[in-house]
N, C-alpha and C. Protein backbone atom coordinates (compact mmCIF):
# COMPACT_ATOMS: atom_id res chain seq x y z
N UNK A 1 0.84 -1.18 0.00
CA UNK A 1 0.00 0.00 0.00
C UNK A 1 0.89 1.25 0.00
N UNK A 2 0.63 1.82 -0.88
CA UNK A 2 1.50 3.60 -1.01
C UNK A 2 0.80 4.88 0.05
N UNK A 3 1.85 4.72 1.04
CA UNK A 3 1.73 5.71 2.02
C UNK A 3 1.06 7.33 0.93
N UNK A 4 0.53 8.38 2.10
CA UNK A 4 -0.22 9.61 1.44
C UNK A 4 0.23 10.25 2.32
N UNK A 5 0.62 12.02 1.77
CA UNK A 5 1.56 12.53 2.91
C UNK A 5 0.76 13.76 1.92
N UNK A 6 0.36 14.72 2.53
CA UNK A 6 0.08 16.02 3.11
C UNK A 6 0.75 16.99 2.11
N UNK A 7 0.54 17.73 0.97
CA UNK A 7 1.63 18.15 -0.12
C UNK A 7 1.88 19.21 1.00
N UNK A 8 1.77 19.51 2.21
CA UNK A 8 2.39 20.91 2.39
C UNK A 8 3.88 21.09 2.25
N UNK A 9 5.08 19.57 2.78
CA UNK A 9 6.09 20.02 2.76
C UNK A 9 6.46 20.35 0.84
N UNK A 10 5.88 19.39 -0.39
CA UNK A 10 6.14 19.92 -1.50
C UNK A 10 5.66 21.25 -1.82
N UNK A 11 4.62 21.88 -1.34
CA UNK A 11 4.19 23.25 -1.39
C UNK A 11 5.45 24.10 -1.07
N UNK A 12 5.66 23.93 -0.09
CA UNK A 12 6.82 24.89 0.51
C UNK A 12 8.28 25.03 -0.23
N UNK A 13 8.77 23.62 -0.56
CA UNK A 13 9.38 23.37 -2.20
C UNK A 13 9.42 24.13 -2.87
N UNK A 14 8.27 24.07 -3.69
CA UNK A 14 7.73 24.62 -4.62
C UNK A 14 7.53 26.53 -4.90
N UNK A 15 7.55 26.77 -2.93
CA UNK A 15 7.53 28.04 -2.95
C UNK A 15 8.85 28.92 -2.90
N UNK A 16 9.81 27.74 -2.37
CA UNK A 16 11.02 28.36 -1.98
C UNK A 16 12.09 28.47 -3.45
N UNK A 17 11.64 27.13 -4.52
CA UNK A 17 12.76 27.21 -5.67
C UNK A 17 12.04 28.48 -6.12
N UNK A 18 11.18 29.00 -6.70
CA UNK A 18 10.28 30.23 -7.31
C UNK A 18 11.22 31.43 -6.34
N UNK A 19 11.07 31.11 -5.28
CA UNK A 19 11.98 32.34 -4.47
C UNK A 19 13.19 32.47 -5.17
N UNK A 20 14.14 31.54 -4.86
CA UNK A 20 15.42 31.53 -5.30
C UNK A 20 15.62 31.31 -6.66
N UNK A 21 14.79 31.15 -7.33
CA UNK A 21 14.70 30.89 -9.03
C UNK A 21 15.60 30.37 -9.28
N UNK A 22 15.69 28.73 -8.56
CA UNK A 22 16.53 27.91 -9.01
C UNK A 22 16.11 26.44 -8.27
N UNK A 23 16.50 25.23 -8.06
CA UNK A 23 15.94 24.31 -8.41
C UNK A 23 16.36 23.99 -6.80
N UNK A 24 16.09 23.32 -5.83
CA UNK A 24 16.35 22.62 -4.60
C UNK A 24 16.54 21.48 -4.48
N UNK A 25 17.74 20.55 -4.71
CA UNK A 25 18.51 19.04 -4.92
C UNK A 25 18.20 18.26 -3.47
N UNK A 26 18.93 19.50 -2.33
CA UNK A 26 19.00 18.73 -1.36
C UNK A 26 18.01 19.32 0.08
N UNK A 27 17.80 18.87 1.25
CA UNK A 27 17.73 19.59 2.21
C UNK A 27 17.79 18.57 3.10
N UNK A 28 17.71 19.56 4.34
CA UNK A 28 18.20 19.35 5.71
C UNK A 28 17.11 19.88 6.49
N UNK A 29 16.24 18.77 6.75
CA UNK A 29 14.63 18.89 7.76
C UNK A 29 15.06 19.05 9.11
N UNK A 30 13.97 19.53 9.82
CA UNK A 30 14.20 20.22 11.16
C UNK A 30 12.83 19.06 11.79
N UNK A 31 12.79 18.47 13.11
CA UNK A 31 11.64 18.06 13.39
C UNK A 31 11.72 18.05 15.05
N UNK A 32 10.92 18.69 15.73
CA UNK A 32 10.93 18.16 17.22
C UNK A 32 11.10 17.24 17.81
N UNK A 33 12.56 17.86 18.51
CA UNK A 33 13.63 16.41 19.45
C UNK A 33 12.11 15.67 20.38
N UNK A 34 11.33 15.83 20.48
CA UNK A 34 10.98 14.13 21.13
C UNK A 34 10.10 13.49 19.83
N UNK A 35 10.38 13.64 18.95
CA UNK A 35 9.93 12.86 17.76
C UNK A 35 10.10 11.43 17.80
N UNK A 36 10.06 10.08 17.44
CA UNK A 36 10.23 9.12 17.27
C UNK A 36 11.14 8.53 16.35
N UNK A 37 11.24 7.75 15.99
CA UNK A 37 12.36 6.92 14.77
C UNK A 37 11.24 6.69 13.51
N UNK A 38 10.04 6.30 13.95
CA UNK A 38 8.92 6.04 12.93
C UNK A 38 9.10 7.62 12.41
N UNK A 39 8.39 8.68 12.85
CA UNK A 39 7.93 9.74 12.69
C UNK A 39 9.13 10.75 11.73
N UNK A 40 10.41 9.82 12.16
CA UNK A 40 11.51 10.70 11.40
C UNK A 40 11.76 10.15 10.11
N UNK A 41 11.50 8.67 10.34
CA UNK A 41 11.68 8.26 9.02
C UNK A 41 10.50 8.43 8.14
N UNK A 42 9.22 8.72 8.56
CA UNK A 42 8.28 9.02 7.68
C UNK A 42 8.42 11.15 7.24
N UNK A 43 9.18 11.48 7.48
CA UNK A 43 9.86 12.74 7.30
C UNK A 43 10.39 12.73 6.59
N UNK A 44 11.69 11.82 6.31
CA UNK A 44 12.35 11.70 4.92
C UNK A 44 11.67 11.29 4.23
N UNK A 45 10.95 10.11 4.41
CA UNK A 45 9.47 9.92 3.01
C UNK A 45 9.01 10.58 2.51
N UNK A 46 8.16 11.69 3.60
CA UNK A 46 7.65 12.79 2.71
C UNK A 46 9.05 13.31 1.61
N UNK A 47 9.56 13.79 2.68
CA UNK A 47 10.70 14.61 1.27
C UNK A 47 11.13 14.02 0.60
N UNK A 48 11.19 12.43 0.42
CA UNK A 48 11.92 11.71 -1.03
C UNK A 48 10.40 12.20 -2.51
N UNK A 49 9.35 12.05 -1.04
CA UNK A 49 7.94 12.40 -2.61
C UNK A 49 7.95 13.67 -2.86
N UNK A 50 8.66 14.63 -2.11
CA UNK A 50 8.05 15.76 -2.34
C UNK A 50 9.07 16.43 -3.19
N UNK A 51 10.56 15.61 -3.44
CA UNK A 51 11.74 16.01 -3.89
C UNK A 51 12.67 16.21 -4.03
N UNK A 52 13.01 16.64 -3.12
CA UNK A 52 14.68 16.98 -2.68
C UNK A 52 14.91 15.86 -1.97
N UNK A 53 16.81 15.67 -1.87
CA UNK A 53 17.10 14.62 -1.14
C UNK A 53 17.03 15.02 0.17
N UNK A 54 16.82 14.31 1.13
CA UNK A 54 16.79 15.06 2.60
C UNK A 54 18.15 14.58 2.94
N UNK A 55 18.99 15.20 2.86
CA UNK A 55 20.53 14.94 3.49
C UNK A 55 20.23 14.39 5.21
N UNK A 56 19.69 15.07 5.77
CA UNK A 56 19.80 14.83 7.02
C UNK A 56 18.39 15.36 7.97
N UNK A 57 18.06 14.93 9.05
CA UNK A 57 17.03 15.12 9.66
C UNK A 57 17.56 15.47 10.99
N UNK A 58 17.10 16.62 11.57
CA UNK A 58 18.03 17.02 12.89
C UNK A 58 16.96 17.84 13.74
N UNK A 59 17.46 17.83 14.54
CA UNK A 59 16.44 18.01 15.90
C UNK A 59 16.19 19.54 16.00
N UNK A 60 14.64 20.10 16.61
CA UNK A 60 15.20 21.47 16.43
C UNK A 60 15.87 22.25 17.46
N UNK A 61 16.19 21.69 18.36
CA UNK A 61 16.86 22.50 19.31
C UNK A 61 18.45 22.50 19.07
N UNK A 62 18.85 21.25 17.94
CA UNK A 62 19.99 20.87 17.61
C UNK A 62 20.29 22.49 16.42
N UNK A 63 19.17 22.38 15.53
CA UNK A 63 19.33 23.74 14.58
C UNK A 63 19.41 24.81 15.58
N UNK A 64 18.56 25.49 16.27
CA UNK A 64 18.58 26.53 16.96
C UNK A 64 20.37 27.20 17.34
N UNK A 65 20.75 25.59 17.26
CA UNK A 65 21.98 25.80 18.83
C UNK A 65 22.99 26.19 17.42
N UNK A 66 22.95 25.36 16.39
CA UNK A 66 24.05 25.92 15.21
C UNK A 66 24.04 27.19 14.54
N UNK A 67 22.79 27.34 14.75
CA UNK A 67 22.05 28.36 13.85
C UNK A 67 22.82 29.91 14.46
N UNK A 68 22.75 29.85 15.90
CA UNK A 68 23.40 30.66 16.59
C UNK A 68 24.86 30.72 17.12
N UNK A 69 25.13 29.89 16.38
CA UNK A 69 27.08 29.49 16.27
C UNK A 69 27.46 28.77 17.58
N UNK A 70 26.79 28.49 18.19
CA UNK A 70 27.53 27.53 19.26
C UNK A 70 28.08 26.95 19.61
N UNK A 71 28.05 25.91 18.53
CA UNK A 71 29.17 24.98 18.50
C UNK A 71 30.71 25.57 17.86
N UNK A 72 30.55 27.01 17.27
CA UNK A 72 31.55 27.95 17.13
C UNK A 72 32.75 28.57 17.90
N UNK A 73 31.90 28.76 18.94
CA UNK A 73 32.07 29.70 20.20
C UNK A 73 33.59 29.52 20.38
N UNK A 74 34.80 30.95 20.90
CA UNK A 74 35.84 30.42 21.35
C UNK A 74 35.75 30.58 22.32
N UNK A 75 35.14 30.93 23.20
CA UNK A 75 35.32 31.18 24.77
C UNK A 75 35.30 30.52 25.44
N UNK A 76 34.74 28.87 24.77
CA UNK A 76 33.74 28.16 25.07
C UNK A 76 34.78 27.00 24.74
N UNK A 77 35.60 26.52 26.09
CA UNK A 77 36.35 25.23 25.45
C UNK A 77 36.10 23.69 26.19
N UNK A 78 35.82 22.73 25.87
CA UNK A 78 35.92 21.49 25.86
C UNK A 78 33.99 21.49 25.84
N UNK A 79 33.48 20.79 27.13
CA UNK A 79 32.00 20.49 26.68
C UNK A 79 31.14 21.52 27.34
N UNK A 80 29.97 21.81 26.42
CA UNK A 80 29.76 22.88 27.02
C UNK A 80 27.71 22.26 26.93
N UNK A 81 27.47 22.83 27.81
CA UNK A 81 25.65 22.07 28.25
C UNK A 81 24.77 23.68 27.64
N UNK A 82 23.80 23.32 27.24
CA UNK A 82 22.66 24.65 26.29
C UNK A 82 21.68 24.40 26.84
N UNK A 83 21.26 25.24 27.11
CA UNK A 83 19.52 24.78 27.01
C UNK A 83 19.03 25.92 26.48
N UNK A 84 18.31 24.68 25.24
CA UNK A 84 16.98 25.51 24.22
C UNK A 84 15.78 25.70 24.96
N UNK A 85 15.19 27.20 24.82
CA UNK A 85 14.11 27.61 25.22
C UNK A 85 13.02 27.75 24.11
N UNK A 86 12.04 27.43 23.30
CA UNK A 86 11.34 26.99 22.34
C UNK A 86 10.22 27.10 22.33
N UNK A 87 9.68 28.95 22.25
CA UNK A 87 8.27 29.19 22.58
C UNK A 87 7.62 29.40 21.30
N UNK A 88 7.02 28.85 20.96
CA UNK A 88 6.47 28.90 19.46
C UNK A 88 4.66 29.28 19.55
N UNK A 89 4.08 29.75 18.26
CA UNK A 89 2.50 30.02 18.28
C UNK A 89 1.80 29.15 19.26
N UNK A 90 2.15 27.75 18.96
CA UNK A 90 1.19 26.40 19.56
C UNK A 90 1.43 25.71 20.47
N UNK A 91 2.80 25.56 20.62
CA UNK A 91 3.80 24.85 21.16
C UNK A 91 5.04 25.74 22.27
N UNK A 92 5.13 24.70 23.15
CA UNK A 92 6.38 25.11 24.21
C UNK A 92 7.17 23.98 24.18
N UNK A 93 8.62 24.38 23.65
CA UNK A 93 9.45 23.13 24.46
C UNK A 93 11.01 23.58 24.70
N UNK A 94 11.51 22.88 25.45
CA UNK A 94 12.65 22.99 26.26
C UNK A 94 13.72 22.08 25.56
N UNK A 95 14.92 21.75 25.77
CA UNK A 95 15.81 21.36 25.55
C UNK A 95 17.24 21.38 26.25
N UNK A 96 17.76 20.24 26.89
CA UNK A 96 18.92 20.58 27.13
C UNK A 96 20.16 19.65 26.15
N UNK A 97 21.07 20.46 25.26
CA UNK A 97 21.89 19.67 24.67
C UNK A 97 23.19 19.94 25.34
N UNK A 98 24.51 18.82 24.81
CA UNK A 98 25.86 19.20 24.99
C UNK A 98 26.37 18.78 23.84
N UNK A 99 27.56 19.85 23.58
CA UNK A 99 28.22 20.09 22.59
C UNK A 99 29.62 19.62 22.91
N UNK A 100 30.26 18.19 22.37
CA UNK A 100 31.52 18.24 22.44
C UNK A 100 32.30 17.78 21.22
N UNK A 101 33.42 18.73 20.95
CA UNK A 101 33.97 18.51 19.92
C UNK A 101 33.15 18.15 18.34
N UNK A 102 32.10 19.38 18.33
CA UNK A 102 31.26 19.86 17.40
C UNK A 102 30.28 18.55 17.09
N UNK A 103 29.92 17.94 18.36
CA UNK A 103 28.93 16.89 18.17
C UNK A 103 28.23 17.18 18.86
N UNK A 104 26.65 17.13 18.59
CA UNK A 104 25.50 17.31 19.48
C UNK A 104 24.92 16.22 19.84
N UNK A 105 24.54 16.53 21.54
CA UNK A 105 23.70 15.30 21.63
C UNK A 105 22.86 16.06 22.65
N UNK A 106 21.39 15.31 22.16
CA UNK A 106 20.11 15.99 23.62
C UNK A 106 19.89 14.94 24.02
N UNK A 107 20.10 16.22 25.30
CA UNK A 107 20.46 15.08 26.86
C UNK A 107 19.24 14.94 27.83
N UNK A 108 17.94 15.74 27.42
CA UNK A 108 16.92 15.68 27.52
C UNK A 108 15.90 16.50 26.80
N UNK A 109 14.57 16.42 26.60
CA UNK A 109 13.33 17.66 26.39
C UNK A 109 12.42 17.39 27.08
N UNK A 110 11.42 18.18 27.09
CA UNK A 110 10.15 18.08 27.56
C UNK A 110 9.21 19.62 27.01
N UNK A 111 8.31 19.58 27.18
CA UNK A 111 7.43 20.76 26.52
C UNK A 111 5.97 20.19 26.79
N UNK A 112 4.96 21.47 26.30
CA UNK A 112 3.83 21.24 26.42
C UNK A 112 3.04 21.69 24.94
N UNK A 113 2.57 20.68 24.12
CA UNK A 113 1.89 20.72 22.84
C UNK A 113 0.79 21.62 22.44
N UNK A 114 0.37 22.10 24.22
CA UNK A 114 -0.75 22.48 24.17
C UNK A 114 -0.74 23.89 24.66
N UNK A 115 0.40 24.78 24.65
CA UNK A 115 0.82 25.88 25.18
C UNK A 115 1.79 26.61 23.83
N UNK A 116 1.09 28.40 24.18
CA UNK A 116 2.70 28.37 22.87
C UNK A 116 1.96 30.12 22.94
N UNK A 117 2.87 30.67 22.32
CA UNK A 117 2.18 32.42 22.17
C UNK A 117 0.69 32.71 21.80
N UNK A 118 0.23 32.06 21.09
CA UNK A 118 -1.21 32.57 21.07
C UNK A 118 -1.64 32.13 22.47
N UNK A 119 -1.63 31.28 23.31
CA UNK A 119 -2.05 31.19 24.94
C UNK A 119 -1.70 32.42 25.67
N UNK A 120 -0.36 32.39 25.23
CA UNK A 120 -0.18 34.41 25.97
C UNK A 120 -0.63 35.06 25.59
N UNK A 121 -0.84 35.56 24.11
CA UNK A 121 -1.62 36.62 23.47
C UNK A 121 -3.32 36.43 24.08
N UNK A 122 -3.67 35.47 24.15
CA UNK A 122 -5.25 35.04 24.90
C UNK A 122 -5.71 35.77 25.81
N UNK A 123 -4.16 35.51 27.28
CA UNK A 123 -4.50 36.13 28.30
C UNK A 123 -4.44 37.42 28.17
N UNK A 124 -3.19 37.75 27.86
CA UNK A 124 -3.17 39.40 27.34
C UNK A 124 -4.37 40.14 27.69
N UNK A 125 -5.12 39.57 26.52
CA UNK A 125 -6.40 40.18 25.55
C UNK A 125 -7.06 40.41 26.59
N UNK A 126 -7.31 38.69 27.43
CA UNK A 126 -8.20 38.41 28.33
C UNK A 126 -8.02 39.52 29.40
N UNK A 127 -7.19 39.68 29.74
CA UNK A 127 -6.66 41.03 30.87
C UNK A 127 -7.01 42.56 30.77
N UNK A 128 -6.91 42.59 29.41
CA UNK A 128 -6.87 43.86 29.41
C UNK A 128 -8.69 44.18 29.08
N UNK A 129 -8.98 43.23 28.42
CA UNK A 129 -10.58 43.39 28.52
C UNK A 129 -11.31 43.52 29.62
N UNK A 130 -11.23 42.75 30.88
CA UNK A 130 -10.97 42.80 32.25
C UNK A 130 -10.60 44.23 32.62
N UNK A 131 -9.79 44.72 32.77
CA UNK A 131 -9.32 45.49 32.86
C UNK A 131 -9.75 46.97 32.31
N UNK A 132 -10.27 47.12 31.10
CA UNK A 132 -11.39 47.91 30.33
C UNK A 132 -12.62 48.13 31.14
N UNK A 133 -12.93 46.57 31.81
CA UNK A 133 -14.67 46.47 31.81
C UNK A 133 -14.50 47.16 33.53
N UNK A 134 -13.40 46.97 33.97
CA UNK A 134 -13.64 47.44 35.49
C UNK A 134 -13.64 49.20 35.15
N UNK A 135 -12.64 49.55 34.67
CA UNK A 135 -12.47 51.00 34.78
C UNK A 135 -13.78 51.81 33.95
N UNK A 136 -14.27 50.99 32.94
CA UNK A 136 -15.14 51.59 32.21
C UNK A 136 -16.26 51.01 31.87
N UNK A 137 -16.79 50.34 32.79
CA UNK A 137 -18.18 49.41 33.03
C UNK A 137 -18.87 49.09 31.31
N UNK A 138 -17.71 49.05 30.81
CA UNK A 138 -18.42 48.10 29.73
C UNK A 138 -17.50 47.03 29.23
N UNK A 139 -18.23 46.08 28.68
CA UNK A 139 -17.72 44.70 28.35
C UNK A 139 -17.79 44.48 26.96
N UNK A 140 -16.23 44.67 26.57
CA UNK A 140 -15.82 44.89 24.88
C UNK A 140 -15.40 43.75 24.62
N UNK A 141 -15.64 42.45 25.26
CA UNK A 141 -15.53 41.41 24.89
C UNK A 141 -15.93 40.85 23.29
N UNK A 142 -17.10 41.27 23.20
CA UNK A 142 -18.01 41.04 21.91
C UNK A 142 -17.49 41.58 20.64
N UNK A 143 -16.67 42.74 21.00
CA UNK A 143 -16.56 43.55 20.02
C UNK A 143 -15.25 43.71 19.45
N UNK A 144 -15.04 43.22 18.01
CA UNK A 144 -13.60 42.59 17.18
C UNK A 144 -12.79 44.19 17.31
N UNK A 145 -13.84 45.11 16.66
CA UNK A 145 -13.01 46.54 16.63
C UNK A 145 -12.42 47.19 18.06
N UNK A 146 -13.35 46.88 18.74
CA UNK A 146 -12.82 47.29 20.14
C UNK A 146 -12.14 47.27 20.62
N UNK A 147 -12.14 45.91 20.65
CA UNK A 147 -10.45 45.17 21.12
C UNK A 147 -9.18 45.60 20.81
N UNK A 148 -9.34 45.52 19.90
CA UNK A 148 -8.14 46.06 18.77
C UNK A 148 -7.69 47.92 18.93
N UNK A 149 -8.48 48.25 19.46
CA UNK A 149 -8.46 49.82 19.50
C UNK A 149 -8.08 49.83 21.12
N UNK A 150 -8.65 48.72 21.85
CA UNK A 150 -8.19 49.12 23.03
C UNK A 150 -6.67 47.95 23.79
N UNK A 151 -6.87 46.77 22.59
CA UNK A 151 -5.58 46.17 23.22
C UNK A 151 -4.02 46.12 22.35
């Protein structure tokens, strides 16, 4: 039976060679360190259908930490311990890696799937509407323009 995978990662493909007006051979996927072995290898699947070779599949707290030269660092000699902080729209997660001799390894994660900036932006809102309705005895809850004018 032929697995079915979601064209979004070929969409994104598709959007990025048009960017660069040129063709994308290879890449290098990013997927959340408590992912599985199933879940990673159905990652490169998608990307063998969607096109490019996936050179490699790497964790994202592992990108974060390169991304920001870390494993660069000279100040920074023999092993050195990180921890990724990873607050995203939907999502919260943590990370602690160590870096020795430009090898990464995570040495734990944990996070919550169900937490992430729009939960802060929520309360925010939620607060300051609150906060509206006490000082000015009305409740702009209802009201899209309101909000917006007053948060």
């Amino acid at each position: 039976m032929r697995k079915k995978y979601h064209p979004w990662y070929s969409q994104r493909c598709e959007k990025l060679q048009a960017y660069l007006e040129s063709t994308v051979k290879n890449a290098v996927v990013t997927v959340p360190a408590y992912f599985s072995d199933s879940q990673r290898k159905a990652t490169i699947d998608a990307g063998a259908i969607a096109g490019p070779n996936v050179m490699r599949v790497m964790n994202e707290p592992t990108a974060a930490a390169v991304a920001y030269g870390l494993d660069k660092r000279s100040d920074c000699a023999g092993e050195q311990n990180i921890f990724v902080f990873d607050l995203g729209g939907g999502t919260f997660d943590v990370s602690i890696l160590t870096i020795k001799d430009n090898v990464f390894q995570v040495k734990a994660t944990a996070g919550n799937t169900h937490l992430g900036g729009e939960d802060f932006d929520n309360r925010m809102v939620n607060y300051f509407v609150q906060e509206f309705k006490r000082k000015n005895k009305v409740d702009i809850s209802g009201n899209s323009k309101a909000l917006r004018t007053a948060c």
